[in-house]
C-alpha atoms as a PDB file:
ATOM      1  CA  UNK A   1     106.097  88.539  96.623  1.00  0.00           C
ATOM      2  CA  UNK A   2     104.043  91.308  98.007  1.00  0.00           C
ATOM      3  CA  UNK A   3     102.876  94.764  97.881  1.00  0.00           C
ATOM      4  CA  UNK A   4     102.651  97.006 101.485  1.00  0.00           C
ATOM      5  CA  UNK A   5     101.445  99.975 103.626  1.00  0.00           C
ATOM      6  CA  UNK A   6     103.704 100.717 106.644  1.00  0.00           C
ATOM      7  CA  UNK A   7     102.506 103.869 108.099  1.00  0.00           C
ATOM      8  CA  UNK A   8     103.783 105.185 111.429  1.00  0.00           C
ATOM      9  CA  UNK A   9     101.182 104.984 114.604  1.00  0.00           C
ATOM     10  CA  UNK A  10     101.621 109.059 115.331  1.00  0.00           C
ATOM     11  CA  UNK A  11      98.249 109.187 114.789  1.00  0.00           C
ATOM     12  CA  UNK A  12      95.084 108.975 112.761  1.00  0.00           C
ATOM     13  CA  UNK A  13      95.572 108.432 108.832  1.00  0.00           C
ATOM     14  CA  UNK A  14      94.480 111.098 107.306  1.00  0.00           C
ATOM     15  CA  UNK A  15      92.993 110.861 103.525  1.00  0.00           C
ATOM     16  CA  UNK A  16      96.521 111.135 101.988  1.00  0.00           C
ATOM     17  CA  UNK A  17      97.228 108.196 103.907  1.00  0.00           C
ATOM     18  CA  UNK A  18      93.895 106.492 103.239  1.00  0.00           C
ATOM     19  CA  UNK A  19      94.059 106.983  99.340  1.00  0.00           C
ATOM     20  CA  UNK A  20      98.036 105.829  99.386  1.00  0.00           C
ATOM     21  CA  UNK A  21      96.961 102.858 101.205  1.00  0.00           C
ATOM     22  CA  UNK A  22      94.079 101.965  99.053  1.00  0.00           C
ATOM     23  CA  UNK A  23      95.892 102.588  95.774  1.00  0.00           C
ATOM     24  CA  UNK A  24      98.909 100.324  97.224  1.00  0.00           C
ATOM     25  CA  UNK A  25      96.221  97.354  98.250  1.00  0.00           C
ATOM     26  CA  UNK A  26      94.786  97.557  94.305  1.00  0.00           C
ATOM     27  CA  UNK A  27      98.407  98.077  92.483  1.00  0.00           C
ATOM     28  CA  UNK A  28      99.244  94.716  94.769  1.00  0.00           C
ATOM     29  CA  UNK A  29      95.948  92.886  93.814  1.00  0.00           C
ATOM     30  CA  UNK A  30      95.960  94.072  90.550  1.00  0.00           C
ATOM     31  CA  UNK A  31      99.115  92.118  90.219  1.00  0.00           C
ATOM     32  CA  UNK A  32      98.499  89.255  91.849  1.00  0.00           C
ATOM     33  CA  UNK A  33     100.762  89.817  94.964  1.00  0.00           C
ATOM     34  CA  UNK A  34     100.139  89.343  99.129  1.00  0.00           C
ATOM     35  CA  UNK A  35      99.967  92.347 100.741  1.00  0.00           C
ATOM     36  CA  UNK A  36     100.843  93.219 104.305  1.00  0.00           C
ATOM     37  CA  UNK A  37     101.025  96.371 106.386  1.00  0.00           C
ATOM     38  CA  UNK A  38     103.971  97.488 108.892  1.00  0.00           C
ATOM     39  CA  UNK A  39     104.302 100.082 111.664  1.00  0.00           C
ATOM     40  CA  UNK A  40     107.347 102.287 111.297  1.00  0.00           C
ATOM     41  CA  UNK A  41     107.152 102.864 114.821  1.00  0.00           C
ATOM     42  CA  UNK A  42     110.957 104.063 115.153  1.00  0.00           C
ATOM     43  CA  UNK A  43     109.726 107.212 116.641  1.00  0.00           C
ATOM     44  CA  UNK A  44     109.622 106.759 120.541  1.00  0.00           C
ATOM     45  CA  UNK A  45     107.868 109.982 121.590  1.00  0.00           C
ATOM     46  CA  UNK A  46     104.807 109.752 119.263  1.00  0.00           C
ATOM     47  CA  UNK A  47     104.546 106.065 118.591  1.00  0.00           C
ATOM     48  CA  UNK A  48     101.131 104.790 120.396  1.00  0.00           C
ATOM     49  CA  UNK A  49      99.576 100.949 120.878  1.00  0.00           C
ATOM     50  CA  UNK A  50      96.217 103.637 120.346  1.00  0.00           C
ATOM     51  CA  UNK A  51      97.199 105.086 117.334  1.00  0.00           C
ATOM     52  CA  UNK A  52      98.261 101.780 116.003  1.00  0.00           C
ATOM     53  CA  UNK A  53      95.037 100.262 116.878  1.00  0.00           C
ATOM     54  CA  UNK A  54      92.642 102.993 115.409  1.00  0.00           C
ATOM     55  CA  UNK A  55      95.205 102.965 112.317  1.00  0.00           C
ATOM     56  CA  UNK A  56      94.093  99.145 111.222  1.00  0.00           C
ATOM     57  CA  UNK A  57      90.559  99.369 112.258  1.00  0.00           C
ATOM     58  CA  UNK A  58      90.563 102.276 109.645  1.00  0.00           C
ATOM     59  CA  UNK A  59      92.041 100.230 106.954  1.00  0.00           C
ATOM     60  CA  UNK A  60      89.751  97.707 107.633  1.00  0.00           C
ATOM     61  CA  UNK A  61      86.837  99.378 107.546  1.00  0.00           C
ATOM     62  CA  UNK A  62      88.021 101.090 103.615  1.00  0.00           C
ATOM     63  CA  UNK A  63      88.321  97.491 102.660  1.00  0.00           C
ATOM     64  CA  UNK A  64      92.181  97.200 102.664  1.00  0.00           C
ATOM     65  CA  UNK A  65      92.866  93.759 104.694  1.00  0.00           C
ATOM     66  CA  UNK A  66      96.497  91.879 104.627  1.00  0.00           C
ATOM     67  CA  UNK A  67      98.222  88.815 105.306  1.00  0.00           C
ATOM     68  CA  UNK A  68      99.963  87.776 107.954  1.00  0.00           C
ATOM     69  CA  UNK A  69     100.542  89.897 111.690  1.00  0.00           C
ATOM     70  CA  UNK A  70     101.371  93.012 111.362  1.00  0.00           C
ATOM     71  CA  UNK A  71     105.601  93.830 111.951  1.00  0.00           C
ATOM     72  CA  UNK A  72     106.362  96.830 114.381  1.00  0.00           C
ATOM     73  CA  UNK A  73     110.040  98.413 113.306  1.00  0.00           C
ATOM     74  CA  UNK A  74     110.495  98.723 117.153  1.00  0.00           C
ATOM     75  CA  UNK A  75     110.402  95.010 117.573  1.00  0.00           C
ATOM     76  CA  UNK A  76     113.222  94.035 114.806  1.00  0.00           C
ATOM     77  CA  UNK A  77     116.355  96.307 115.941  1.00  0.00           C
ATOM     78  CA  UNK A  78     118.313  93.167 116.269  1.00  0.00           C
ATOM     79  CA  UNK A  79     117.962  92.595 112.305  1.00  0.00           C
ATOM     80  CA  UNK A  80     118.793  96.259 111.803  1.00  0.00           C
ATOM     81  CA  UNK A  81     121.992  96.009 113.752  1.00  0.00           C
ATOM     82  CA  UNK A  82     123.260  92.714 111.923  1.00  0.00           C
ATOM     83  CA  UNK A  83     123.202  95.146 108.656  1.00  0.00           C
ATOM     84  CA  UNK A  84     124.655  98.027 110.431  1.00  0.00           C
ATOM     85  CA  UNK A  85     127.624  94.898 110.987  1.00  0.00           C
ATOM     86  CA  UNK A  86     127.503  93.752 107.622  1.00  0.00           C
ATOM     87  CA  UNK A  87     128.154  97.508 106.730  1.00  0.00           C
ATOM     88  CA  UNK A  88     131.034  98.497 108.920  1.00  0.00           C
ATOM     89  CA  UNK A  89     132.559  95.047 108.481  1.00  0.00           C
ATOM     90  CA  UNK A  90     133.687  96.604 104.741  1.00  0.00           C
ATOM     91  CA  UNK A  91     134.467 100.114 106.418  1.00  0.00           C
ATOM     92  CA  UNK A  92     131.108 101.675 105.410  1.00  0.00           C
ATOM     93  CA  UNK A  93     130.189 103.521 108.169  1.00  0.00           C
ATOM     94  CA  UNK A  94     131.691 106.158 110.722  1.00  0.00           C
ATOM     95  CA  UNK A  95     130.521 108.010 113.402  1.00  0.00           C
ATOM     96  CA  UNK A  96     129.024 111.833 112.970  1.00  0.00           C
ATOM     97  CA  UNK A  97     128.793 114.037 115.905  1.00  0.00           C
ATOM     98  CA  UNK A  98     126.973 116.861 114.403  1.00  0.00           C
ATOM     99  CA  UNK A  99     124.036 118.392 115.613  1.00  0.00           C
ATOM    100  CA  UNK A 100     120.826 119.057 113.357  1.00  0.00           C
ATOM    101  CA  UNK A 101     122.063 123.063 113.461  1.00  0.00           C
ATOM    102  CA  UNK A 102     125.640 122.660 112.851  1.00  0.00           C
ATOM    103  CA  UNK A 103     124.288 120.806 109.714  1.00  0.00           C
ATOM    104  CA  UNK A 104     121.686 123.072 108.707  1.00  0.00           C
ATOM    105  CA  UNK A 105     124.740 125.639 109.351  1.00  0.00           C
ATOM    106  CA  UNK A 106     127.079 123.954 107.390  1.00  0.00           C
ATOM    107  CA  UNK A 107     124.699 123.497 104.307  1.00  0.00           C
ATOM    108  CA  UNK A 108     123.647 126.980 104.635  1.00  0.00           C
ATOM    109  CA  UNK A 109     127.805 128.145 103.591  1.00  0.00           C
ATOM    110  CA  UNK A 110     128.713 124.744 101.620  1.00  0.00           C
ATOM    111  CA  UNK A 111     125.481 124.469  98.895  1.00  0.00           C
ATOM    112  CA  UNK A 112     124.995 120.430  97.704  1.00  0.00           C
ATOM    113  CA  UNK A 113     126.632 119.243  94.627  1.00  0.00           C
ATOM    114  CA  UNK A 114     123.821 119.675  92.013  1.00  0.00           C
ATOM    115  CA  UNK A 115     123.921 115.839  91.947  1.00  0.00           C
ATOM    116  CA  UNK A 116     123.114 115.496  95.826  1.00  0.00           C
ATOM    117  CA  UNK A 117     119.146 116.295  96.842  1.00  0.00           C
ATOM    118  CA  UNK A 118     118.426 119.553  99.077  1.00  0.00           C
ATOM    119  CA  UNK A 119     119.982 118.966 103.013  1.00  0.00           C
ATOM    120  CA  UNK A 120     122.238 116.415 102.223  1.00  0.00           C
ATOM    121  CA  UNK A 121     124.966 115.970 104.227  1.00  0.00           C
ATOM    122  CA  UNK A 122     128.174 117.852 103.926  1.00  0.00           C
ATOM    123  CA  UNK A 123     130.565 115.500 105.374  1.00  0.00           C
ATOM    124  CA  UNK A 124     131.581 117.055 108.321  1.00  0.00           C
ATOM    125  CA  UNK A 125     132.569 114.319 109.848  1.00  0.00           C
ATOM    126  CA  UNK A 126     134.130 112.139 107.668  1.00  0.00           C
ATOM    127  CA  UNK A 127     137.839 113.114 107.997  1.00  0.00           C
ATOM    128  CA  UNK A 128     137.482 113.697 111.657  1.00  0.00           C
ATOM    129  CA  UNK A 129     141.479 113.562 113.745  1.00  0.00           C
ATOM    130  CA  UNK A 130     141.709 110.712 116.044  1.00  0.00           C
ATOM    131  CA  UNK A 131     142.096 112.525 118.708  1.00  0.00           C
ATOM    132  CA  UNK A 132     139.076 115.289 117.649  1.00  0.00           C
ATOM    133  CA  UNK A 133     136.874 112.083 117.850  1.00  0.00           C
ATOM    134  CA  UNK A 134     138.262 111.543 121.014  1.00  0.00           C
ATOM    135  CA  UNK A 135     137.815 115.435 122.283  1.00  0.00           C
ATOM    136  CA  UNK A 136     134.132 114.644 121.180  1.00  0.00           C
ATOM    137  CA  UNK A 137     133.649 111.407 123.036  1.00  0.00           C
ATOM    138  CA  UNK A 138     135.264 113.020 126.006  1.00  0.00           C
ATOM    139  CA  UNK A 139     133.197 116.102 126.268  1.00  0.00           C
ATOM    140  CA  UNK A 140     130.139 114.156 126.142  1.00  0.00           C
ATOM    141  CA  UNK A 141     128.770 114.005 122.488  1.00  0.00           C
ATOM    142  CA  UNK A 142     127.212 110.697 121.399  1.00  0.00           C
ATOM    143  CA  UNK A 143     127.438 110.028 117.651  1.00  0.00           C
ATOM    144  CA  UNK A 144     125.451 108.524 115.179  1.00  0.00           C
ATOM    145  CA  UNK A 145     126.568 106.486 112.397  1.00  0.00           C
ATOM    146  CA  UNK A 146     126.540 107.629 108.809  1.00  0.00           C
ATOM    147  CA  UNK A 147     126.903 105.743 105.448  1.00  0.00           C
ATOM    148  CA  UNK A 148     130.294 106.300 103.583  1.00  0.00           C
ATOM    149  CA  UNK A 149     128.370 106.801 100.444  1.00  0.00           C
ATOM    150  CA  UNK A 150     131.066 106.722  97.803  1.00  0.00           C
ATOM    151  CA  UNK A 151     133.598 104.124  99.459  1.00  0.00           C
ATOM    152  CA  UNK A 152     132.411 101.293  97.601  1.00  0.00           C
ATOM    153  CA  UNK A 153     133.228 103.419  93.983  1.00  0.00           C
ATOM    154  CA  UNK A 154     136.393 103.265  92.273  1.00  0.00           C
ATOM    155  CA  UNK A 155     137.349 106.870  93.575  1.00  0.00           C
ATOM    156  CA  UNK A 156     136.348 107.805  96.768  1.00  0.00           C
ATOM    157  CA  UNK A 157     135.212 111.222  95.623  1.00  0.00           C
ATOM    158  CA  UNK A 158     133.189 110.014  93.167  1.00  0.00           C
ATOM    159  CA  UNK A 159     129.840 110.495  93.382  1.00  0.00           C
ATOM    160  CA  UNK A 160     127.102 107.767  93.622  1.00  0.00           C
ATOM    161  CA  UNK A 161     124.433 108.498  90.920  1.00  0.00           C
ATOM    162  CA  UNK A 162     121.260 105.715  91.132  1.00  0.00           C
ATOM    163  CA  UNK A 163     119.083 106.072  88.003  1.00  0.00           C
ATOM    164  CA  UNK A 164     115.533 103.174  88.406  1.00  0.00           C
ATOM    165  CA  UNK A 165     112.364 103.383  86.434  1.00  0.00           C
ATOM    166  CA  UNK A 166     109.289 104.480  88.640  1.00  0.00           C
ATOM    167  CA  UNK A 167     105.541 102.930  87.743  1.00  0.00           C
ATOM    168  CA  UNK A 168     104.074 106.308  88.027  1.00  0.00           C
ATOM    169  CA  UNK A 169     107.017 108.888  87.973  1.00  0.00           C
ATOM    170  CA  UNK A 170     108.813 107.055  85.182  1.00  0.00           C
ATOM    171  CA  UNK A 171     112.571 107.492  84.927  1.00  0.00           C
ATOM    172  CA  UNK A 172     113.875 109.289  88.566  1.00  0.00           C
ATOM    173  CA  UNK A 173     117.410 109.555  89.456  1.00  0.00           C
ATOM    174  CA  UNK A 174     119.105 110.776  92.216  1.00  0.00           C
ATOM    175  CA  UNK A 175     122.658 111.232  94.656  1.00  0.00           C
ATOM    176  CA  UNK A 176     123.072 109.752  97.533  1.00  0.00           C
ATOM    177  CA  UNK A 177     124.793 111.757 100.372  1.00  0.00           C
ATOM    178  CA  UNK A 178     126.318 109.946 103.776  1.00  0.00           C
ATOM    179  CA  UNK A 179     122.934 109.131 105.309  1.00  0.00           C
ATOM    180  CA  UNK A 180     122.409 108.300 109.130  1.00  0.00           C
ATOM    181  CA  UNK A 181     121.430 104.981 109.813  1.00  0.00           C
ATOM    182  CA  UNK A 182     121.535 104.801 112.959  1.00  0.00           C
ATOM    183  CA  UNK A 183     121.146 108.322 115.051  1.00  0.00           C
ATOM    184  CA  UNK A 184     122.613 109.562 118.148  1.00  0.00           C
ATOM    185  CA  UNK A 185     120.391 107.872 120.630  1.00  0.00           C
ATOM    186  CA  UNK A 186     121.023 104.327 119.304  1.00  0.00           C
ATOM    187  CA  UNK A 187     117.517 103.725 117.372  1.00  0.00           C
ATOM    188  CA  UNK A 188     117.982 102.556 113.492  1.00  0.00           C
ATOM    189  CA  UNK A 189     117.281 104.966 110.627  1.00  0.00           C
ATOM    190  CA  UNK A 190     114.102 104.882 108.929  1.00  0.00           C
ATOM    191  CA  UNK A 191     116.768 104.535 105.109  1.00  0.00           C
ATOM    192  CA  UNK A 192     118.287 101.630 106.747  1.00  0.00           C
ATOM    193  CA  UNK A 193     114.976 100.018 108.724  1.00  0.00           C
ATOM    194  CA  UNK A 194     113.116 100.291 105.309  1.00  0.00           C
ATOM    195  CA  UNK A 195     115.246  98.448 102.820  1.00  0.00           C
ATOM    196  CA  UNK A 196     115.634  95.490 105.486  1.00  0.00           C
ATOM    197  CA  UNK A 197     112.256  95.225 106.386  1.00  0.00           C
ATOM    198  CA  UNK A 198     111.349  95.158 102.898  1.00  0.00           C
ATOM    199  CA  UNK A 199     113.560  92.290 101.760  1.00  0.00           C
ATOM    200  CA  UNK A 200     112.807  90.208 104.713  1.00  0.00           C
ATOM    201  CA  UNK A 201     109.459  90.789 104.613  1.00  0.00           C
ATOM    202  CA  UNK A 202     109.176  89.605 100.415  1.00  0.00           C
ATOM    203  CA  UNK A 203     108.249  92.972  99.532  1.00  0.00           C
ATOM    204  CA  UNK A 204     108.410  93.375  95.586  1.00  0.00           C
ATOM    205  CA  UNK A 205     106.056  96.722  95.340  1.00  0.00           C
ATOM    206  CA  UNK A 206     106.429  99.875  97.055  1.00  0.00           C
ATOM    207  CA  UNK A 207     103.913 102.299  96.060  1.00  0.00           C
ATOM    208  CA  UNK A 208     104.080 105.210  98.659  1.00  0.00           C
ATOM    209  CA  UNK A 209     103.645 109.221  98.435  1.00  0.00           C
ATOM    210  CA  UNK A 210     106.240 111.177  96.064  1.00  0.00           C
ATOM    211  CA  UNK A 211     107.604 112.911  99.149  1.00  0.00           C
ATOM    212  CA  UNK A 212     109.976 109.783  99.476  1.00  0.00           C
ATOM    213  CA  UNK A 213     110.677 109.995  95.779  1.00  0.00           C
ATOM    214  CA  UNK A 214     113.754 111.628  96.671  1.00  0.00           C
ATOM    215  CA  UNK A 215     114.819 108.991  99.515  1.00  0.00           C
ATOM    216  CA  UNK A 216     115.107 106.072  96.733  1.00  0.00           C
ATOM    217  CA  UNK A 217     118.107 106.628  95.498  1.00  0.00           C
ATOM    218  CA  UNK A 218     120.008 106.099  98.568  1.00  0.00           C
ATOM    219  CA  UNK A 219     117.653 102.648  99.575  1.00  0.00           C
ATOM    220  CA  UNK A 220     118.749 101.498  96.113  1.00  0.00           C
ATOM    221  CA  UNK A 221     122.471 102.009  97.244  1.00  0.00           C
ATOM    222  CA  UNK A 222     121.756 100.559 100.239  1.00  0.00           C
ATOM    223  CA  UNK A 223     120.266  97.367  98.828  1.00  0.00           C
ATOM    224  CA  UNK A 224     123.168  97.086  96.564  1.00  0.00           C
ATOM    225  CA  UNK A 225     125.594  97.643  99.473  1.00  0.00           C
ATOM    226  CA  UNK A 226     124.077  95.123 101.515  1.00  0.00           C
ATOM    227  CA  UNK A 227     123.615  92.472  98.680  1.00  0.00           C
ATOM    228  CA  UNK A 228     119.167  92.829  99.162  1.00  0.00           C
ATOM    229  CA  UNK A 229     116.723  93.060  95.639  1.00  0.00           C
ATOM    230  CA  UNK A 230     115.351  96.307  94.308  1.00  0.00           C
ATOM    231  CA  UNK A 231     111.834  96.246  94.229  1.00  0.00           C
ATOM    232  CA  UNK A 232     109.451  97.946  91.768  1.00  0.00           C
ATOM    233  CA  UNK A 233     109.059 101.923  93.111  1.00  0.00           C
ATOM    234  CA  UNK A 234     105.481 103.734  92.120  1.00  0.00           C
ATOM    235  CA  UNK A 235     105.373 107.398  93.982  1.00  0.00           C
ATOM    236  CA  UNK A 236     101.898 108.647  93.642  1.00  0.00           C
ATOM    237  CA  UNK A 237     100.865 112.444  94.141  1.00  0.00           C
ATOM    238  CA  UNK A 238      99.610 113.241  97.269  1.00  0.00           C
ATOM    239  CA  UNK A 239      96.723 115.228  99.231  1.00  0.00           C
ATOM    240  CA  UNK A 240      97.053 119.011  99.233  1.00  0.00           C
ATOM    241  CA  UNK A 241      95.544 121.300 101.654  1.00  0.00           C
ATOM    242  CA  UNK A 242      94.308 124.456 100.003  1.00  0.00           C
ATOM    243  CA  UNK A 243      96.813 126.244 101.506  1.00  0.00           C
ATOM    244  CA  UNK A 244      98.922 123.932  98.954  1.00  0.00           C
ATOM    245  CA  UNK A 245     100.328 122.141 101.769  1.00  0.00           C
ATOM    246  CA  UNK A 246      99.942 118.372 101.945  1.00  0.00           C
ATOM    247  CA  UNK A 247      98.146 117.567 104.306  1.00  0.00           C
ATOM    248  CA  UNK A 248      99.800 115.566 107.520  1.00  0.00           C
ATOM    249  CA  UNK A 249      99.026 114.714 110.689  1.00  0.00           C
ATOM    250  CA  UNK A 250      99.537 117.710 112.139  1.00  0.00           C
ATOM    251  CA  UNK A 251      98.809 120.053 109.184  1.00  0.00           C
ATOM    252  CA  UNK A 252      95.237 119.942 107.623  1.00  0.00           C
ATOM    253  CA  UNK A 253      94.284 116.394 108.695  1.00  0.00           C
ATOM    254  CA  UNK A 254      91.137 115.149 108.027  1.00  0.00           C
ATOM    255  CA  UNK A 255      90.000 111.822 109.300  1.00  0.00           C
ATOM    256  CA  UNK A 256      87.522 108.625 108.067  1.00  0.00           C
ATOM    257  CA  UNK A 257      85.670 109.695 111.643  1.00  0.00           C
ATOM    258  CA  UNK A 258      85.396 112.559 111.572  1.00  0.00           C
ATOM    259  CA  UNK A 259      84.147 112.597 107.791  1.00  0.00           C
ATOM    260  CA  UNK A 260      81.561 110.040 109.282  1.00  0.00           C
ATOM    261  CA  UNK A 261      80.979 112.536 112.037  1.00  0.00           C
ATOM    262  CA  UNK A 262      80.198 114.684 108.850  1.00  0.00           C
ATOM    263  CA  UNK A 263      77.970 112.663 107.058  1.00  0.00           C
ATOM    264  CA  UNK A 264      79.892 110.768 104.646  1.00  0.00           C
ATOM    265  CA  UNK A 265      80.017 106.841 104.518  1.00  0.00           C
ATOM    266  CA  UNK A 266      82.991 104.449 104.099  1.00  0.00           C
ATOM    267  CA  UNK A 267      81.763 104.124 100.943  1.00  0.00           C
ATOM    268  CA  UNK A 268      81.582 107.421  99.953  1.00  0.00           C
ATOM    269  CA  UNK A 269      85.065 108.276 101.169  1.00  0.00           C
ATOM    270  CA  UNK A 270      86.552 105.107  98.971  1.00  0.00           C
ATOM    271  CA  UNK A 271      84.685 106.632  96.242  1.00  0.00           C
ATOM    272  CA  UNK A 272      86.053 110.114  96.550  1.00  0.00           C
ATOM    273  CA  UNK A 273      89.485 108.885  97.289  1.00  0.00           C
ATOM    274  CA  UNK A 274      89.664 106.986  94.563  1.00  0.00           C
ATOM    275  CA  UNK A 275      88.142 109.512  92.064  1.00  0.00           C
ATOM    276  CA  UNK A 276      90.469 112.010  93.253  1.00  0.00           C
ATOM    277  CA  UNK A 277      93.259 109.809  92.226  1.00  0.00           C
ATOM    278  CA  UNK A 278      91.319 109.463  88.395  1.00  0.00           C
ATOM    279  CA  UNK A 279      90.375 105.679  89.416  1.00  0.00           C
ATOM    280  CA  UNK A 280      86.525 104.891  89.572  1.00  0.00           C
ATOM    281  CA  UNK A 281      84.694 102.933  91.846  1.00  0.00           C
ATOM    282  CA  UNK A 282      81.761 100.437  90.641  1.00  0.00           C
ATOM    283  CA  UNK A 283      78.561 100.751  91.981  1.00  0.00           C
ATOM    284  CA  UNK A 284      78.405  97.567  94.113  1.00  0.00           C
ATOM    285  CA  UNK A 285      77.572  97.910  97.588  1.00  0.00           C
ATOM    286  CA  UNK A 286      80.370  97.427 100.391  1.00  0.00           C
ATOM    287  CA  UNK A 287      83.799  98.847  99.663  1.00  0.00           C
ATOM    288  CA  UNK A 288      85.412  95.790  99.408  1.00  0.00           C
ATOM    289  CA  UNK A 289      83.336  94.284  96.992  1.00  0.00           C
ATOM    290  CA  UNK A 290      84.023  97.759  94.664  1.00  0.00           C
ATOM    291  CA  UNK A 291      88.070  97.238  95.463  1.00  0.00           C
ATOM    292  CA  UNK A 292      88.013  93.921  94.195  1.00  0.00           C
ATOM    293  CA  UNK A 293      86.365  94.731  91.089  1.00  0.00           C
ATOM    294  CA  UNK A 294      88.714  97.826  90.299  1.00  0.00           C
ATOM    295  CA  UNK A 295      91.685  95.942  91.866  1.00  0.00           C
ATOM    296  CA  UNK A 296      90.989  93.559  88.141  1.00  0.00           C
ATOM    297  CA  UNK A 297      91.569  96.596  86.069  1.00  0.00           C
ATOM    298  CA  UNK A 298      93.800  98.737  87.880  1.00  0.00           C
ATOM    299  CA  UNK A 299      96.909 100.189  86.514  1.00  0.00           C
ATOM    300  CA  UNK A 300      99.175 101.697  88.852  1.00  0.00           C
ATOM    301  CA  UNK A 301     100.507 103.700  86.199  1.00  0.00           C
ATOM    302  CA  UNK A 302      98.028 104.855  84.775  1.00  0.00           C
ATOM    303  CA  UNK A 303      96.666 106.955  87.843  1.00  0.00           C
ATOM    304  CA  UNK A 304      96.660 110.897  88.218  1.00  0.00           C
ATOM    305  CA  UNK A 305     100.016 112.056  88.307  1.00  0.00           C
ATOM    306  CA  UNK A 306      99.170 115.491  89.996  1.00  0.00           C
ATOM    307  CA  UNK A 307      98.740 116.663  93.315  1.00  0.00           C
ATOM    308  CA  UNK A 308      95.125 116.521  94.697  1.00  0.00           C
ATOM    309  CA  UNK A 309      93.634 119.356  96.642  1.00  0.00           C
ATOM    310  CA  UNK A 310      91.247 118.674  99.230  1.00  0.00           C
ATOM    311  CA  UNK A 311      88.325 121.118  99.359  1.00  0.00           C
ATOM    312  CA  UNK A 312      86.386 120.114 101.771  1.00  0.00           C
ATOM    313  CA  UNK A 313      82.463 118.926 101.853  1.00  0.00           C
ATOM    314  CA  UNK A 314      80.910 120.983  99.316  1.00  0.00           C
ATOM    315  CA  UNK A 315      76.618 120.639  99.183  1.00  0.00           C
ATOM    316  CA  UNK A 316      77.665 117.632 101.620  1.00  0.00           C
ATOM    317  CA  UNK A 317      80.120 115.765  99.287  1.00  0.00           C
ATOM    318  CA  UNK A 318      83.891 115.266  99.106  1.00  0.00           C
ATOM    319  CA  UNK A 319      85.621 117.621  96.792  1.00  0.00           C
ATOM    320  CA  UNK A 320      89.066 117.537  94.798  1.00  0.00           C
ATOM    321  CA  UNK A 321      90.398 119.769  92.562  1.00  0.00           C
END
């Protein structure tokens, strides 16, 4: 049983990433689980060794250590595939030749079910002609693979509705449209990658940003579908810009370097991380030794449930709002 971070090497974490990643270590100490970190390195054109590298020497250096060696996505597409099988074994996948703007098109004169979450899929695809697939094939197009969301319920049309309990969020629930799972150049979907990796891999905890809140409800399906355990969900807010953004990184990023750069310890970002989240931080030296301390009290659910916004250094320390 274990808790996890699996961030994608794109590129430094910035201090949403930091704080998710330290809140995830305590909620997985606090309960006695293993924790380990993953790469979701599915993305071929940013995905760096570099990024990867700086990426644990960061976590490291908050006081966030794991067990084990660290899984890369991009190493396991052999276990992806074997569920993609298991799937269209039971005639729960088909192939979607639509392009991101004859989707965004299609949404844009079809609005979602009020069940379904914004951009979800309008099925396009899914009662293609034999020989339109074959027009398709013919002229070139490459498909991916979607998810026949609603074969497995007693009507096809019916919807699929997944209700679950969240740690911080408390009860979420949510539609789940015909995701890809595997796109158009042959590399796995992060929906898909995710719920394998996370059963192989023991993992009983997710806590991650609320951004993915709305993802859940189709992993749950997913782990039903494929006969894999639920785990416990905990979506904390994330790190605003004060623009109101949240912050990424390409959008607002702000780095433990180049706070360092500015001044600021390891310590001191721990401390302001964790503040901004309404945890505190003892006053023992070395943030490690503070982590394990807080890690004995810490209550997942108990954290802020509202967005932090990231102010900046103001008379030379980290402000939140």
């Amino acid at each position: 049983m274990s808790g996890r971070f699996a961030p994608s090497p794109t590129g430094r974490l910035h201090l949403g990433n930091l704080r998710t990643a330290l809140l995830a270590w305590l909620a997985a100490r606090s309960r006695g689980l293993e924790f380990i970190v993953r790469m979701e390195d599915l993305d071929r054109v940013q995905s760096e060794p570099e990024h990867e590298r700086v990426q644990l020497a960061d976590l490291a250096a908050i006081g966030v250590d794991w067990s084990g060696a660290v899984v890369r996505q991009s190493e396991r597409f052999d276990l992806y595939r074997d569920a993609l099988a298991t799937l269209r074994s039971r005639d729960l996948l088909y192939e979607c030749f639509c392009s991101r703007r004859e989707v965004r098109a299609e949404i844009e004169n079809s609005p979602n079910a009020p069940h379904l979450p914004p951009g979800s899929y309008p099925g396009i695809c899914r009662r293609l002609t034999a020989e339109r697939r074959r027009q398709l094939l013919d002229g070139g197009r490459t498909p991916a693979l979607r998810l026949r969301a609603d074969r497995s319920m007693e009507r096809e049309d019916e919807a699929v509705l997944i209700e679950f309990t969240d740690l911080v969020c408390g009860h979420s629930d949510g539609g789940v449209d015909d995701v890809v799972l595997q796109r158009n150049d042959g590399v796995p979907a992060y929906n898909l990658a995710v719920v394998v990796d996370d059963a192989l891999q023991g993992v009983t905890q997710v806590v991650r940003g609320d951004d993915l809140l709305a993802s859940t409800p189709r992993q749950i399906h997913l782990q039903h579908l494929l006969g894999l355990p639920t785990p416990t969900y905990a979506h904390v807010p994330l790190v605003m810009g004060t623009d109101g953004e949240r912050l990424s990184k390409r959008h607002g990023s702000v780095s433990l370097d180049e706070l360092q750069a500015e001044g600021q310890t390891v310590r001191d970002v721990v401390r302001a991380l964790l503040s901004s989240s309404g945890t505190e931080v003892g006053d023992d030296d070395g943030p490690s030794t503070a982590l394990e301390q807080v890690a004995s009290v810490f209550d997942i659910g108990r954290i802020r449930d509202e967005p932090s916004v990231y102010e900046g250094l103001v008379d030379g320390q980290m402000t939140f709002r």
